[in-house]
C-alpha atoms as a PDB file:
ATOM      1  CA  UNK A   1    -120.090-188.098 -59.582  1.00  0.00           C
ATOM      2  CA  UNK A   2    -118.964-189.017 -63.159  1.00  0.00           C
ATOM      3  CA  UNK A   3    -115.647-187.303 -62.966  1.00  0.00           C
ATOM      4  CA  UNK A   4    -115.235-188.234 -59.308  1.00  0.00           C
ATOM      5  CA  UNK A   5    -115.100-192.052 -60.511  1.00  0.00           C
ATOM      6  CA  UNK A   6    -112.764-191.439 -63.270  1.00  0.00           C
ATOM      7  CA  UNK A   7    -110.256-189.841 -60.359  1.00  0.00           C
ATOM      8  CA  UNK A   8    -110.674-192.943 -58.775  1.00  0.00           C
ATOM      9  CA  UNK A   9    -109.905-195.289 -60.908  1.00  0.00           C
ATOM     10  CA  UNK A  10    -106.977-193.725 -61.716  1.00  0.00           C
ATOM     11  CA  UNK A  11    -105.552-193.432 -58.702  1.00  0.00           C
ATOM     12  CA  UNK A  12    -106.357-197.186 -57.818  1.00  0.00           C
ATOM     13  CA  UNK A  13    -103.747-198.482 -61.120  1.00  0.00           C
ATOM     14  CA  UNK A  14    -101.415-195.866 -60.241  1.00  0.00           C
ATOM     15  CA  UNK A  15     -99.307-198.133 -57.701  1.00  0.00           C
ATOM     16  CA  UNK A  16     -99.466-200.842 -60.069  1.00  0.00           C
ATOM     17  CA  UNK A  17     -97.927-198.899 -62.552  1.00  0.00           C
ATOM     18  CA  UNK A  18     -95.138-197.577 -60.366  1.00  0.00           C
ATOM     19  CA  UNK A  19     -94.386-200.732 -59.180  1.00  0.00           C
ATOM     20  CA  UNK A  20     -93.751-202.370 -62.484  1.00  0.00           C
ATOM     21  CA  UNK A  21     -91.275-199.188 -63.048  1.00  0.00           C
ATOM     22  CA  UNK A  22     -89.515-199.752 -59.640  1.00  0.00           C
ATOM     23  CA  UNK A  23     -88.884-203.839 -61.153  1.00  0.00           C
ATOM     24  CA  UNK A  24     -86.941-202.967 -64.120  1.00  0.00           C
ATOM     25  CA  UNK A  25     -83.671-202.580 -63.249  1.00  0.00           C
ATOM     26  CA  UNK A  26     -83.828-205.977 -61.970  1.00  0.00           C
ATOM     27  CA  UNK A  27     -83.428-206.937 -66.038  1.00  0.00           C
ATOM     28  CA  UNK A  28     -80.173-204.985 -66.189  1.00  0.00           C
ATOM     29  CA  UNK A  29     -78.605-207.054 -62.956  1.00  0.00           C
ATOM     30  CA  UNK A  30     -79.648-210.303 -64.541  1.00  0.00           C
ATOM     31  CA  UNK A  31     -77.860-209.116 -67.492  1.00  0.00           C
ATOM     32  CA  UNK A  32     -74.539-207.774 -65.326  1.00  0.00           C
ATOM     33  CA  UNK A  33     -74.375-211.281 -63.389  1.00  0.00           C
ATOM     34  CA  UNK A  34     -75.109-213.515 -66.438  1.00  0.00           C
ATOM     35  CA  UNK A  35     -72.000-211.342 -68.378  1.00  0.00           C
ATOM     36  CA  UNK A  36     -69.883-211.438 -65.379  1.00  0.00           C
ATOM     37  CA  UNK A  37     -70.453-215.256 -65.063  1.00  0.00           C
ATOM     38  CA  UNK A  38     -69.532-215.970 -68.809  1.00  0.00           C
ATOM     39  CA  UNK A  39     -66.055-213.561 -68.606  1.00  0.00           C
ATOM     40  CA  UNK A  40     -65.494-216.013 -65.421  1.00  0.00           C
ATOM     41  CA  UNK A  41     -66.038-219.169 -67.351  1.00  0.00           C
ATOM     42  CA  UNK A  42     -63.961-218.108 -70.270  1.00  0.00           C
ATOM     43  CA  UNK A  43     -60.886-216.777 -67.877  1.00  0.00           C
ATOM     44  CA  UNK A  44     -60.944-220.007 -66.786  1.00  0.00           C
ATOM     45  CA  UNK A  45     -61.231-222.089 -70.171  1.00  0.00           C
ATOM     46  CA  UNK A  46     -58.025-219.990 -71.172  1.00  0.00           C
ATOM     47  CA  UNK A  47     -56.093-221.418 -67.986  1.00  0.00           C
ATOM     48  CA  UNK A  48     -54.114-224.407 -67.659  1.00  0.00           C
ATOM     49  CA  UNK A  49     -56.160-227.667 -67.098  1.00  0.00           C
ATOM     50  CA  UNK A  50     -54.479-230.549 -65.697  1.00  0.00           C
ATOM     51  CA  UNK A  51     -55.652-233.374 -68.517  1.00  0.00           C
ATOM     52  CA  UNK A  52     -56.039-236.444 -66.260  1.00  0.00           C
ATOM     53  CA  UNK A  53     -58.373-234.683 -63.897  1.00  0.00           C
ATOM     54  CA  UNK A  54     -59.990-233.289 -66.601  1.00  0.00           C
ATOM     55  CA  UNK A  55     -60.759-236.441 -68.318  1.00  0.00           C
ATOM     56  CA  UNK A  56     -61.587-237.908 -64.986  1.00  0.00           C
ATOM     57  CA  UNK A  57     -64.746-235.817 -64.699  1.00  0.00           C
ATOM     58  CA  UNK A  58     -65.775-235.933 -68.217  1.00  0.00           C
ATOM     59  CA  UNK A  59     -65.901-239.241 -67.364  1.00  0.00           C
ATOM     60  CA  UNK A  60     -67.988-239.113 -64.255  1.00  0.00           C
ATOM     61  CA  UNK A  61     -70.267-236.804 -66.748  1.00  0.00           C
ATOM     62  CA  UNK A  62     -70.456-238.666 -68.573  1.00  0.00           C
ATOM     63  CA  UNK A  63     -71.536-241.829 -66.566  1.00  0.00           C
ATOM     64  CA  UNK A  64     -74.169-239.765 -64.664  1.00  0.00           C
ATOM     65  CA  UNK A  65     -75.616-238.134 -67.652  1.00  0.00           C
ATOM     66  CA  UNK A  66     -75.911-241.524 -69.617  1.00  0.00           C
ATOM     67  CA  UNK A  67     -76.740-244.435 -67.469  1.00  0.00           C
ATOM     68  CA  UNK A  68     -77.815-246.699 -70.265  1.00  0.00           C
ATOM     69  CA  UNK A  69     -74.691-246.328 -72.424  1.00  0.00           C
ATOM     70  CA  UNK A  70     -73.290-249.743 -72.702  1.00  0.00           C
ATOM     71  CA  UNK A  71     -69.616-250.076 -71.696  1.00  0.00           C
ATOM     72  CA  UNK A  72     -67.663-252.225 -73.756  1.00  0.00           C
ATOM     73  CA  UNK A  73     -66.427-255.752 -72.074  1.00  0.00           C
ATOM     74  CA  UNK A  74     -62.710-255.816 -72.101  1.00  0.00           C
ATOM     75  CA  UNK A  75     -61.679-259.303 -73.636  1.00  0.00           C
ATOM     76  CA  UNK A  76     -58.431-261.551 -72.665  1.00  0.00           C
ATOM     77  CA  UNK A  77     -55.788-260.962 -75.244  1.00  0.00           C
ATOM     78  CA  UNK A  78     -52.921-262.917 -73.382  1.00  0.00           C
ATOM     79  CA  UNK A  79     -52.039-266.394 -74.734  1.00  0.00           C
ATOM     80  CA  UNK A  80     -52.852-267.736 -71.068  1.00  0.00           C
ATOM     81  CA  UNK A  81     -55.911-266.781 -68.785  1.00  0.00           C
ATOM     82  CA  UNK A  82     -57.822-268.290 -65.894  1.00  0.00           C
ATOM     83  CA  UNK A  83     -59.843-270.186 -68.351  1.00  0.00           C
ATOM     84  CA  UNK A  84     -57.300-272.155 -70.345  1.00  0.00           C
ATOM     85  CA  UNK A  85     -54.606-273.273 -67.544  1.00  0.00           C
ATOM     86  CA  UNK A  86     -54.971-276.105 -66.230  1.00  0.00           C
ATOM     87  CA  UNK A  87     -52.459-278.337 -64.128  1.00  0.00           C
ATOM     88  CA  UNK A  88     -52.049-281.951 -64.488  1.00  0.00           C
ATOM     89  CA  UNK A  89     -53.102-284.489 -61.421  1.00  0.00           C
ATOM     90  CA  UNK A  90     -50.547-284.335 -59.442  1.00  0.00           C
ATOM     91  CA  UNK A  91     -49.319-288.087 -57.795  1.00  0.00           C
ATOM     92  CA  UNK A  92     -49.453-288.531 -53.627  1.00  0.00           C
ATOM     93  CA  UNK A  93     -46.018-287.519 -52.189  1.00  0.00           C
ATOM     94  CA  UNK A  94     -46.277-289.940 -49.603  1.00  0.00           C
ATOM     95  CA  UNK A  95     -46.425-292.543 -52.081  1.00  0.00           C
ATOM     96  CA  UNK A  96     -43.873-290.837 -54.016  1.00  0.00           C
ATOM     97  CA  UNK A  97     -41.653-290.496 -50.954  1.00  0.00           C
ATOM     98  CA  UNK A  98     -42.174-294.723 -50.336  1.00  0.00           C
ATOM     99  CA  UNK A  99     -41.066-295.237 -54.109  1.00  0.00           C
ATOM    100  CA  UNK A 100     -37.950-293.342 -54.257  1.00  0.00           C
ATOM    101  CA  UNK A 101     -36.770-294.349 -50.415  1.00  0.00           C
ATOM    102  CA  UNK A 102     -36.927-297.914 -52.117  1.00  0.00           C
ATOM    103  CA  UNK A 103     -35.231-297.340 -55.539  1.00  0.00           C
ATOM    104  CA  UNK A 104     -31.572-295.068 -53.806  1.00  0.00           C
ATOM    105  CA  UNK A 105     -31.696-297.653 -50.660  1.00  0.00           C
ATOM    106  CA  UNK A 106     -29.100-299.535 -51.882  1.00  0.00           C
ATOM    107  CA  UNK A 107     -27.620-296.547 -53.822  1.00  0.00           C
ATOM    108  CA  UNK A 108     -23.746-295.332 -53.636  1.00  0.00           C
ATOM    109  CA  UNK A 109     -24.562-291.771 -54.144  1.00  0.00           C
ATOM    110  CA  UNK A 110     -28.243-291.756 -53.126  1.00  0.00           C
ATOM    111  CA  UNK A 111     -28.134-294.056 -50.377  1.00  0.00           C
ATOM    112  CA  UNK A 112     -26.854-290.828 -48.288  1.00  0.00           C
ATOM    113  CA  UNK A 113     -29.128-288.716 -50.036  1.00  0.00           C
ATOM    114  CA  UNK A 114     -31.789-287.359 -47.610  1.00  0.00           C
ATOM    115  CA  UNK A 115     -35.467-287.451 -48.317  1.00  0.00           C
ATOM    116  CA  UNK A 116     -38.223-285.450 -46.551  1.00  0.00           C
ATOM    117  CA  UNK A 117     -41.677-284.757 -46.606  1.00  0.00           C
ATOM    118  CA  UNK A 118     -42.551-281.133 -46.100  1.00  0.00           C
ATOM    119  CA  UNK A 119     -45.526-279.010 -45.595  1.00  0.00           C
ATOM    120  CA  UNK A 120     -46.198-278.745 -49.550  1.00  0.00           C
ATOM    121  CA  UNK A 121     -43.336-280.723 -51.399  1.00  0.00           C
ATOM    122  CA  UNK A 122     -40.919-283.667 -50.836  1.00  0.00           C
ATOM    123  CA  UNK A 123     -36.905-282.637 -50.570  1.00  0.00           C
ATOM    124  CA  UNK A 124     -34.602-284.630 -51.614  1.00  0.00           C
ATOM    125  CA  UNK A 125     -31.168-283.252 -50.729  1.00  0.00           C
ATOM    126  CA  UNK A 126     -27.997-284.624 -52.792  1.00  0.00           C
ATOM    127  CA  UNK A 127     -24.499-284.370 -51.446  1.00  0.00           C
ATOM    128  CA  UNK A 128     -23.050-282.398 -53.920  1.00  0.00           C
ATOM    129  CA  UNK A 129     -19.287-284.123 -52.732  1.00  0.00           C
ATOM    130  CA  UNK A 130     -20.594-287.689 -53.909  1.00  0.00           C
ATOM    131  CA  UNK A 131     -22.188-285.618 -57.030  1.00  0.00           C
ATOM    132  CA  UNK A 132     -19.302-283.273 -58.478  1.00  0.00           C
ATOM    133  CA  UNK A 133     -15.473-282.874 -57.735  1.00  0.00           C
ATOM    134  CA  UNK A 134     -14.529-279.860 -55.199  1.00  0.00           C
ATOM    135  CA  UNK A 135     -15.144-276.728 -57.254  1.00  0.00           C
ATOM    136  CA  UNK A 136     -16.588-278.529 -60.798  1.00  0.00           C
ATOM    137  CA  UNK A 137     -19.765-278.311 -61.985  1.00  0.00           C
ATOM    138  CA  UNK A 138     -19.666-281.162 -64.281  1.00  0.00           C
ATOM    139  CA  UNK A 139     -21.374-284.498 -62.782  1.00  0.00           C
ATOM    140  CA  UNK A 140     -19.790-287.685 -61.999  1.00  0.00           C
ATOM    141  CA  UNK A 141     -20.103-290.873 -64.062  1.00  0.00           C
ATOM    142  CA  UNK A 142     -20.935-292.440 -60.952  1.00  0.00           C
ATOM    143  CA  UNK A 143     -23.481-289.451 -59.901  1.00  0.00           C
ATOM    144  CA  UNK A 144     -24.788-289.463 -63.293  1.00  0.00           C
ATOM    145  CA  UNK A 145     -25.872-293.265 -63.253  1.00  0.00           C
ATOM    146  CA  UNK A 146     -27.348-292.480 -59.562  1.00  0.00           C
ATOM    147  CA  UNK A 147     -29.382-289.402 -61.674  1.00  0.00           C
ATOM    148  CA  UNK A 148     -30.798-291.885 -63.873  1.00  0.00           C
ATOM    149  CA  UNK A 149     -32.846-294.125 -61.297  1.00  0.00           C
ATOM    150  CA  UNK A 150     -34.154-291.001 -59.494  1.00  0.00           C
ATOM    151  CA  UNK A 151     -35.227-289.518 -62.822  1.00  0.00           C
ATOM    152  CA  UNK A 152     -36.983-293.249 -63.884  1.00  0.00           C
ATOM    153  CA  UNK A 153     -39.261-292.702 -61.057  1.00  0.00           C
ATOM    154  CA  UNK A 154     -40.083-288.968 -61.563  1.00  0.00           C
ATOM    155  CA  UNK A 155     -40.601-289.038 -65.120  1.00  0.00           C
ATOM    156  CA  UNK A 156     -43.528-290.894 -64.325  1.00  0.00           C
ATOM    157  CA  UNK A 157     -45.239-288.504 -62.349  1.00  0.00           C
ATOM    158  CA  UNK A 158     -46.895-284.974 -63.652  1.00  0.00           C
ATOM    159  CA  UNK A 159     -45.844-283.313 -60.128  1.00  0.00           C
ATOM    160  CA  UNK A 160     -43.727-279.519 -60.334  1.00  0.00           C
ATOM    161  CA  UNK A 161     -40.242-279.930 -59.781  1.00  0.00           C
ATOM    162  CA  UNK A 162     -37.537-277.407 -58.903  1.00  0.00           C
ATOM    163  CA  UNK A 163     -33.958-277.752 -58.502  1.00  0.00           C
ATOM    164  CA  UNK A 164     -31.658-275.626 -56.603  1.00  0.00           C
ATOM    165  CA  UNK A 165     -28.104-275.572 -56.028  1.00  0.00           C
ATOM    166  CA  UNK A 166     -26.178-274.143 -52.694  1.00  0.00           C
ATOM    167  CA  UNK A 167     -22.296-274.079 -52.279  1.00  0.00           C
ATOM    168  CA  UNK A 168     -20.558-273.122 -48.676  1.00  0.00           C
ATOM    169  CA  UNK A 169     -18.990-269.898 -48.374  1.00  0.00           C
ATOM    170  CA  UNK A 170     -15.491-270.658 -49.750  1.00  0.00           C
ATOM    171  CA  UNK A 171     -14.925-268.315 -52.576  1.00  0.00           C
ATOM    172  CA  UNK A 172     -15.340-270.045 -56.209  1.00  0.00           C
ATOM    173  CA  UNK A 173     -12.201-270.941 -57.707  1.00  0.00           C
ATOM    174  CA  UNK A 174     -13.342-272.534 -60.872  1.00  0.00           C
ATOM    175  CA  UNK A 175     -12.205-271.166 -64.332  1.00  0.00           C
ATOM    176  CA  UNK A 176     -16.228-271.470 -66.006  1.00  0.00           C
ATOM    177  CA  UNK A 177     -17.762-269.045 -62.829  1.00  0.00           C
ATOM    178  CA  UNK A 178     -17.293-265.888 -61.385  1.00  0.00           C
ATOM    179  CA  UNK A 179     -19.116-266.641 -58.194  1.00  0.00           C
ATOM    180  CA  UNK A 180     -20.760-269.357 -56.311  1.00  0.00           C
ATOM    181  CA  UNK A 181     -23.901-268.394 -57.150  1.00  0.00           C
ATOM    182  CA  UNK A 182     -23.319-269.332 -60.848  1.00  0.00           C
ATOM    183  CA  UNK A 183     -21.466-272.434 -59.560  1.00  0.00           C
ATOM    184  CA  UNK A 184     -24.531-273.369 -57.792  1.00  0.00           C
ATOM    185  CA  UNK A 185     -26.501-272.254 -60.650  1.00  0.00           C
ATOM    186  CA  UNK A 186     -24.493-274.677 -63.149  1.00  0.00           C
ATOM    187  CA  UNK A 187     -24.775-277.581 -60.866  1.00  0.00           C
ATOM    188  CA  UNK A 188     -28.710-277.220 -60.546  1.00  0.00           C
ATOM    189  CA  UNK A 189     -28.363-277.241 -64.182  1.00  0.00           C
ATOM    190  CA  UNK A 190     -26.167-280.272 -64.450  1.00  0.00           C
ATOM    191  CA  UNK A 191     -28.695-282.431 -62.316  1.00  0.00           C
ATOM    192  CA  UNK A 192     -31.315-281.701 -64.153  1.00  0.00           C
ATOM    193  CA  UNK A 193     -30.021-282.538 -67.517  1.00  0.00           C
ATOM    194  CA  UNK A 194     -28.927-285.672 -65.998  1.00  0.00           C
ATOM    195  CA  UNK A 195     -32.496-286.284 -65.282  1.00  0.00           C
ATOM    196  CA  UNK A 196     -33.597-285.560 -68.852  1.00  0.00           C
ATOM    197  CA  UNK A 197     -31.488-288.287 -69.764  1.00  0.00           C
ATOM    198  CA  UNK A 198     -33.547-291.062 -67.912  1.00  0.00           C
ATOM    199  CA  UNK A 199     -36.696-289.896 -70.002  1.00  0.00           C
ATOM    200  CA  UNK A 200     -37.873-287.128 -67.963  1.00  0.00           C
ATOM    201  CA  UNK A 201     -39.313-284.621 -70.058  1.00  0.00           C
ATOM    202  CA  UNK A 202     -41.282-282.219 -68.310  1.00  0.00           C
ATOM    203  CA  UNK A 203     -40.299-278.466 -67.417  1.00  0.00           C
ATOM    204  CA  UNK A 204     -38.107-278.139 -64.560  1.00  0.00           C
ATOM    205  CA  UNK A 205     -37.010-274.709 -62.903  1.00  0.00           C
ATOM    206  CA  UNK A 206     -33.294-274.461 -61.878  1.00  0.00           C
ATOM    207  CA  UNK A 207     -32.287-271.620 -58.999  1.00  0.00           C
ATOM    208  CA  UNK A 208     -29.042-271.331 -57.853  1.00  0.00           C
ATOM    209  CA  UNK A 209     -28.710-269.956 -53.894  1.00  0.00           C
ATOM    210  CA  UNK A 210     -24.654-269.822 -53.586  1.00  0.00           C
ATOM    211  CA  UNK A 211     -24.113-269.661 -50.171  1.00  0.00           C
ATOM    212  CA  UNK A 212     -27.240-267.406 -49.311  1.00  0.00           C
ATOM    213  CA  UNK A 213     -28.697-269.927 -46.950  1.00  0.00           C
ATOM    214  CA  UNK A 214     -25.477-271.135 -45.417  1.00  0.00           C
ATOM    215  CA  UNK A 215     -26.370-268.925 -42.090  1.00  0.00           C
ATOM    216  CA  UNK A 216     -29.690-270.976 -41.864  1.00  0.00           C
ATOM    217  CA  UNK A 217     -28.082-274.373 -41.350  1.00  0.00           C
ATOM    218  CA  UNK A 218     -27.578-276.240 -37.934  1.00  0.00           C
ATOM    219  CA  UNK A 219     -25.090-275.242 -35.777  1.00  0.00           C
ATOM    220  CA  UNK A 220     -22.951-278.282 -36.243  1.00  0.00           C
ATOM    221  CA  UNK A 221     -19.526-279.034 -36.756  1.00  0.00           C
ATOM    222  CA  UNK A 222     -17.964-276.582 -39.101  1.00  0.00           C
ATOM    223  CA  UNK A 223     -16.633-279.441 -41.816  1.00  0.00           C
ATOM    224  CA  UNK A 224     -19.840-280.743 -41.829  1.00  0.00           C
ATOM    225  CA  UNK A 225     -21.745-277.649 -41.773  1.00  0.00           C
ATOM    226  CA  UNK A 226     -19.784-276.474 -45.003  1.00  0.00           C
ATOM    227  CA  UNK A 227     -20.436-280.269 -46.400  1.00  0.00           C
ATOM    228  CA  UNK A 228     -24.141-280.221 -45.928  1.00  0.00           C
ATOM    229  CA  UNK A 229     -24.162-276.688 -47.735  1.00  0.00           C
ATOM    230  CA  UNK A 230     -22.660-278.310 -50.841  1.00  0.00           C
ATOM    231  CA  UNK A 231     -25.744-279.878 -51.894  1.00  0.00           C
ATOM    232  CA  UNK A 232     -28.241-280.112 -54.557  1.00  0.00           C
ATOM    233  CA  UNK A 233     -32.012-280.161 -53.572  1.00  0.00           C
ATOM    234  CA  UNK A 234     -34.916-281.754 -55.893  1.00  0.00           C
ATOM    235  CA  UNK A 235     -38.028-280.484 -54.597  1.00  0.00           C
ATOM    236  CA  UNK A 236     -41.260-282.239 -55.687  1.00  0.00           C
ATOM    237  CA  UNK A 237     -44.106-280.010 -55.646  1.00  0.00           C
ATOM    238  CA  UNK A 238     -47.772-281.157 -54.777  1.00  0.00           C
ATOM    239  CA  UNK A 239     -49.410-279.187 -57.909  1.00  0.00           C
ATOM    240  CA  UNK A 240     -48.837-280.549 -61.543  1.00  0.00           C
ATOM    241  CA  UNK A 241     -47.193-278.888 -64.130  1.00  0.00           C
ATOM    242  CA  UNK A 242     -49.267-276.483 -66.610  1.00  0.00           C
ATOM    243  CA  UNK A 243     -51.010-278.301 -69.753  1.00  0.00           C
END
C-alpha cells in the first residue's frame, strides 16, 4: 500500500513537470523577437531622417510627456507694438469740410478746386493746370500762395493726410522724369512741401498714380477728361496720425 502511494504521487507531478518543459522555448522566441526588433530600430536610426519632422515630434514628446514644463512667453522686441501706438483725436470732417469750403471760396486757384466728403476721408481735388505749367513739376507762385491758406487750416488738425498725383495719358516730355508716374510723383511732392511751408508739420504720404486711373474717369469730353486727370488730390483721413 506503501509503495502503491509513492507510484501515485509520482505520477500526479509528472504533467506538471512536462508542462513546464513544453514552456521553455517560449524564452528563446522572446529573445528572437526582442533581437529582431532592436536590428529594426537601429536599420532605421542609420537611415535618413527628415530634421523638421523629426523635431516636430520630439516636440509633441515632449509636450505630452511633460505637461507642467513652463513655456517661455515670447516678449515684443519691435520699437512699435499694440501697446504703445496710439493715434491722435482726429477733428470732424464735416466741420473740416465747412472750414476749408470757406477759406478757397474766394480763391483763384482753389476756388475751382473740388471738395468732397467720402465714405472715410474728405478729397480735395486740385487742378493741376491752375497748379503747375504743362509738363513741370515745379509749383506756381500763384499756386503756391493758394497752398498756403489750405495748409493754415490743416496744420491745425491731427487728421492723416495723403497726397497723390495723376497726369493724363500723354507721354512725359519733361527733362527731370522718365515717366508720368514720377511726374505725378514729383508734383504730389511739390504740394506737399508747399504745405510745410504754411506751418504744417505733421507726416504726410505722397503716391504718385500717372495715368493709372485715367480709364476710371467720366466719360466726358475728351479735353476735359484729360484736364480733370491732371490733378492733385489731398485726402484727409478720419484717423489721426501715430504719436
Amino acid at each position: 500500500m506503501i509503495n502503491s502511494g509513492r507510484q501515485l504521487g509520482t505520477s500526479r507531478f509528472k504533467p506538471k513537470e512536462e508542462e513546464g518543459k513544453k514552456g521553455a522555448w517560449m524564452l528563446t522566441f522572446t529573445d528572437l523577437v526582442s533581437l529582431m526588433l532592436t536590428f529594426f530600430v537601429m536599420l532605421f536610426s542609420m537611415s535618413t531622417v527628415q530634421i523638421d519632422k523629426w523635431d516636430a515630434i520630439t516636440d509633441s514628446l515632449s509636450t505630452t510627456l511633460n505637461p507642467n514644463k513652463v513655456e517661455a512667453v515670447a516678449t515684443a522686441t519691435a520699437d512699435f507694438n499694440i501697446s504703445t501706438v496710439f493715434r491722435q483725436r482726429a477733428i470732424n470732417l464735416e466741420y473740416l469740410q465747412a472750414v476749408l469750403e470757406e477759406k478757397v471760396e474766394k480763391d483763384e486757384v482753389l476756388g475751382r478746386s473740388m471738395i468732397q466728403l467720402l465714405d472715410d476721408r474728405l478729397l480735395i481735388s486740385l487742378p493741376g493746370d491752375l497748379l503747375f505749367t504743362r509738363g513741370s513739376k515745379t509749383l506756381s507762385t500763384r499756386a503756391t500762395d493758394s497752398m498756403l491758406k489750405i495748409g493754415d487750416v490743416l496744420r491745425h488738425v491731427s487728421n492723416q493726410v495723403v497726397i497723390t498725383g495723376h497726369t493724363d495719358p500723354q507721354p512725359a516730355t519733361g527733362s527731370d522724369y522718365a515717366s508720368n508716374w514720377e511726374l505725378s510723383l514729383f508734383r504730389a511732392i511739390a504740394v506737399g512741401n508747399a504745405l510745410r511751408k504754411s506751418g504744417f508739420s505733421q507726416e504726410f504720404l505722397a503716391y504718385g498714380y500717372g495715368d493709372s486711373g485715367y480709364d476710371q474717369l467720366p466719360a466726358i469730353p475728351e479735353e476735359k477728361k484729360q484736364a480733370l486727370a491732371r490733378r492733385v488730390d489731398i485726402m484727409v483721413l478720419q484717423t489721426g496720425v501715430l504719436k
